[in-house]
C-alpha atoms as a PDB file:
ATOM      1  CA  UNK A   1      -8.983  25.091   1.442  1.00  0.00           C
ATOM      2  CA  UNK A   2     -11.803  22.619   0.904  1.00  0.00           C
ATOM      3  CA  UNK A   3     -15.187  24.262  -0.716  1.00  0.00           C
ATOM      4  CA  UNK A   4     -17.719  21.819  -1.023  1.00  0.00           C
ATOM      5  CA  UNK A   5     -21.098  23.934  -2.935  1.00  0.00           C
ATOM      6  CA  UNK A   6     -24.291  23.477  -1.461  1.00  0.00           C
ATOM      7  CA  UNK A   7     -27.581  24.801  -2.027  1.00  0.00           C
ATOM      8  CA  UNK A   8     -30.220  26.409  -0.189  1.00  0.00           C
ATOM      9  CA  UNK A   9     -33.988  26.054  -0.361  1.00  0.00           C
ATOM     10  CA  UNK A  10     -34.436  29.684  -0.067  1.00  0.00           C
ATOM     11  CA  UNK A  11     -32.190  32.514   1.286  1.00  0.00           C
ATOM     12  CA  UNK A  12     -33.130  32.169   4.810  1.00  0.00           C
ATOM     13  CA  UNK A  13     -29.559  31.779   5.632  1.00  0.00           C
ATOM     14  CA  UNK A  14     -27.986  34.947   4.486  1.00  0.00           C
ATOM     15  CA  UNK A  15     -27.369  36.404   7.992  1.00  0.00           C
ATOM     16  CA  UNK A  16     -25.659  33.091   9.438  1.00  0.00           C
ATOM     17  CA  UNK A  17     -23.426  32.686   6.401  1.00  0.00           C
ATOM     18  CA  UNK A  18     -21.886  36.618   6.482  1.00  0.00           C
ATOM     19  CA  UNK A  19     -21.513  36.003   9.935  1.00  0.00           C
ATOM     20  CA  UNK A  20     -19.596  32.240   9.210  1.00  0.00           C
ATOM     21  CA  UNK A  21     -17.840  33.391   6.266  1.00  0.00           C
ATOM     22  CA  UNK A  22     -19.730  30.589   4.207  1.00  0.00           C
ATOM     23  CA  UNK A  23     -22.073  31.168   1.236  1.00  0.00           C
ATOM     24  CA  UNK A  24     -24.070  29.007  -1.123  1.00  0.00           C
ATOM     25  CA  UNK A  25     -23.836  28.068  -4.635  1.00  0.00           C
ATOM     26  CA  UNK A  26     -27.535  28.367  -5.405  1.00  0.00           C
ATOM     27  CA  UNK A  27     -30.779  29.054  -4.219  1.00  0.00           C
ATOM     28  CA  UNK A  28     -33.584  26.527  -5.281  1.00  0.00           C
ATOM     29  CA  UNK A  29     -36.481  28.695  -4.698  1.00  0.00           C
ATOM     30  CA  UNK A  30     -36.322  32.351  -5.107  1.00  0.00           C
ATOM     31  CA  UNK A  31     -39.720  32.968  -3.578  1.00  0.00           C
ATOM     32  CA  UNK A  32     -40.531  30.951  -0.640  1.00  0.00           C
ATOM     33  CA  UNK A  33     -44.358  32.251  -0.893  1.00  0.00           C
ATOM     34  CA  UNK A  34     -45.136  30.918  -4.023  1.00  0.00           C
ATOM     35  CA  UNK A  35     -44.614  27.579  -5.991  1.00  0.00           C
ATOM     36  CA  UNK A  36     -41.764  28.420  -9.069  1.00  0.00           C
ATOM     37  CA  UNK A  37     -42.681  28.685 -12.632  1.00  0.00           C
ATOM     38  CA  UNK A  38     -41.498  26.092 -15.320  1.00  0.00           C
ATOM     39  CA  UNK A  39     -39.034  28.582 -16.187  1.00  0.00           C
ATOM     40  CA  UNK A  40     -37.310  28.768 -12.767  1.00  0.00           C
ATOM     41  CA  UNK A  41     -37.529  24.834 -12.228  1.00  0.00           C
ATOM     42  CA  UNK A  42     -35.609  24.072 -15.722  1.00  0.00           C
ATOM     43  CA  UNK A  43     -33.289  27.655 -15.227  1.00  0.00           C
ATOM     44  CA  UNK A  44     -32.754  25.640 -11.312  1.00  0.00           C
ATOM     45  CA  UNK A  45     -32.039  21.810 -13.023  1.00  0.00           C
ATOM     46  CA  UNK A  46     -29.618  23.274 -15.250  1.00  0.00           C
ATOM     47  CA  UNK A  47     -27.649  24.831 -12.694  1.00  0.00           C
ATOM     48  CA  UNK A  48     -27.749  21.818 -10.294  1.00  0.00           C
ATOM     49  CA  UNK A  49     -26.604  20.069 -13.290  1.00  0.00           C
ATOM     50  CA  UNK A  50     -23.537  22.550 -13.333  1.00  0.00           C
ATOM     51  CA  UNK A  51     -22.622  23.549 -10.011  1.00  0.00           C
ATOM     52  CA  UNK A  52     -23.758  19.495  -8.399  1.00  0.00           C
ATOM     53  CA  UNK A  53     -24.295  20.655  -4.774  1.00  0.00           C
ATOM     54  CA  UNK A  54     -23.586  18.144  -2.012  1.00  0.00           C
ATOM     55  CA  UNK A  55     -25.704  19.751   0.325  1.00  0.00           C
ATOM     56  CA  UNK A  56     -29.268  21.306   0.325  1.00  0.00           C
ATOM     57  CA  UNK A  57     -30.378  23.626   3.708  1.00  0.00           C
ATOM     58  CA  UNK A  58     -34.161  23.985   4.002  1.00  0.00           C
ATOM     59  CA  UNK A  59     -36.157  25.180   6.800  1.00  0.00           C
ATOM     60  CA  UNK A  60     -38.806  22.722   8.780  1.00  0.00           C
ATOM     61  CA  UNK A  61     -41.799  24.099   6.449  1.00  0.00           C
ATOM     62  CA  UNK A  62     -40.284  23.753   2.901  1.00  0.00           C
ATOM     63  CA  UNK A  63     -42.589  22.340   0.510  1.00  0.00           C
ATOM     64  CA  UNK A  64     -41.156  18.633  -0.007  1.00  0.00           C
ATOM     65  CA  UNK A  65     -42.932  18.334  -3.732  1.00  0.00           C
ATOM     66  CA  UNK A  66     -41.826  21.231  -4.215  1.00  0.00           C
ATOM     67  CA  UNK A  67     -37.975  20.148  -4.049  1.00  0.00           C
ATOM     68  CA  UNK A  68     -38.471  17.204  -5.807  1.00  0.00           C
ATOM     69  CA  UNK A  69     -39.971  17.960  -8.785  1.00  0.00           C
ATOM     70  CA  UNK A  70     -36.860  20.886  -8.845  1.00  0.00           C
ATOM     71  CA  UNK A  71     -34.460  18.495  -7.888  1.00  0.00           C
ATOM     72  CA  UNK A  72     -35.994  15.907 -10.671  1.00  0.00           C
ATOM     73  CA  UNK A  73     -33.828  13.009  -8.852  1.00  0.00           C
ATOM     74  CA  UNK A  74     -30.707  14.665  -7.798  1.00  0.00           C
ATOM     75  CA  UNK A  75     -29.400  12.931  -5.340  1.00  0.00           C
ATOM     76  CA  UNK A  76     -28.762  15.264  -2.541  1.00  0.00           C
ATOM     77  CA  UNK A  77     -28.020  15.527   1.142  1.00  0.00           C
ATOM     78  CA  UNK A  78     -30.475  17.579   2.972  1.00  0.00           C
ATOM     79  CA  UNK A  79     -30.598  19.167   6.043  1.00  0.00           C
ATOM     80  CA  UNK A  80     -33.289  20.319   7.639  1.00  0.00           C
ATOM     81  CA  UNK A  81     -32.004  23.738   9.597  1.00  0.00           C
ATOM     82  CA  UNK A  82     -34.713  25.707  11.851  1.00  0.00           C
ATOM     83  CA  UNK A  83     -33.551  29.251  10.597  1.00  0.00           C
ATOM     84  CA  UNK A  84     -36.367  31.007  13.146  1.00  0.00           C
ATOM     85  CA  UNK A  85     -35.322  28.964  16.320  1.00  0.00           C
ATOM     86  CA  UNK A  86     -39.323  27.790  16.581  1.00  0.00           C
ATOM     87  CA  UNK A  87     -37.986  24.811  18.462  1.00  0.00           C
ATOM     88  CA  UNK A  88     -35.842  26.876  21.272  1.00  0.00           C
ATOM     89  CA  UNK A  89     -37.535  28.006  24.145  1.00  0.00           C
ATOM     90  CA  UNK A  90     -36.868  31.466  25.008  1.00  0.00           C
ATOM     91  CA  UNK A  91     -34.677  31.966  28.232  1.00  0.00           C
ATOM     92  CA  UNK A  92     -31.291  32.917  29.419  1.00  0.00           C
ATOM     93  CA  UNK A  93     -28.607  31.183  26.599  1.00  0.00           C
ATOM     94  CA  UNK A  94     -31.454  30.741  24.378  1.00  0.00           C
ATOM     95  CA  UNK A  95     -29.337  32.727  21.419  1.00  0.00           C
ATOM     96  CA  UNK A  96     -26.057  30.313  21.927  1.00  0.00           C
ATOM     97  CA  UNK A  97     -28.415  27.301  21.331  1.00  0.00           C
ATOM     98  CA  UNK A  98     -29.883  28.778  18.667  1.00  0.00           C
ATOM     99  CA  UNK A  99     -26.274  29.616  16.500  1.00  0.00           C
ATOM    100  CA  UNK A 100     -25.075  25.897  17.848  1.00  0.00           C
ATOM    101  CA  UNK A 101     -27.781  24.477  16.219  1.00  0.00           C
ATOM    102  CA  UNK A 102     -27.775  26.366  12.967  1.00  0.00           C
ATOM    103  CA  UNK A 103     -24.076  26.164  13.116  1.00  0.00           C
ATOM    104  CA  UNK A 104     -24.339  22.016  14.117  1.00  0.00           C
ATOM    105  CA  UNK A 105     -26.445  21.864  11.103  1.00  0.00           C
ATOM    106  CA  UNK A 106     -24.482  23.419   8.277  1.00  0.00           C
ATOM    107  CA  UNK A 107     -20.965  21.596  10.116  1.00  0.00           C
ATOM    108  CA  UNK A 108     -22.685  18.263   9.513  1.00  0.00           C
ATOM    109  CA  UNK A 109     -23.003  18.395   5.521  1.00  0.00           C
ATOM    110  CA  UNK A 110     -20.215  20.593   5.260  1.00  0.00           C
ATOM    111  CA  UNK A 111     -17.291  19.400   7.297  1.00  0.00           C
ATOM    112  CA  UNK A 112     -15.314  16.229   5.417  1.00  0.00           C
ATOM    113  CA  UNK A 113     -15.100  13.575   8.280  1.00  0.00           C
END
């Protein structure tokens, strides 16, 4: 059984992985609301350093300076996965296009072709 680790921009995902059986190997920022401190950037660099993530899940409105200056040149893929469904209009099926999308989105980093 294949694992490949990935990260997360924040843990906006927990509900969708219990429910997939997936989890990730780190969380970049621990509060969305507020920019990290030096502390959590280097504690963050280390661990990418250990765990080297393929994959990095963020939501449409992560801070992109944000990740990069945590990431300090890690090459990573990321995929950008709309956790709230903004893009989806509301109507009958709405829900099933929702978990294909979320689920299209974590297949496409984390399925070896």
């Amino acid at each position: 059984n294949l694992v490949i680790p990935y990260a997360v921009g924040h843990n906006a995902y927990q509900y969708f992985e219990r429910q997939g059986g997936v989890k990730h190997s780190m969380v970049l920022l621990r509060d969305p609301a507020r920019a990290p401190s030096i502390r959590e950037i280097l504690e963050t660099r280390r661990n990418v350093k250990q765990i080297r993530p393929q994959c990095l899940f963020v939501p449409p409105n992560m801070d992109q300076s944000i990740l990069k200056s945590t990431l300090n040149g890690y090459q990573i893929i990321e995929r950008e996965i709309d956790i709230l469904g903004l893009n989806i209009e509301v109507e009958s099926g709405s829900y099933d296009v929702f978990v294909k999308q979320v689920a299209d989105g974590f297949s496409g980093c984390l399925i070896p072709i």
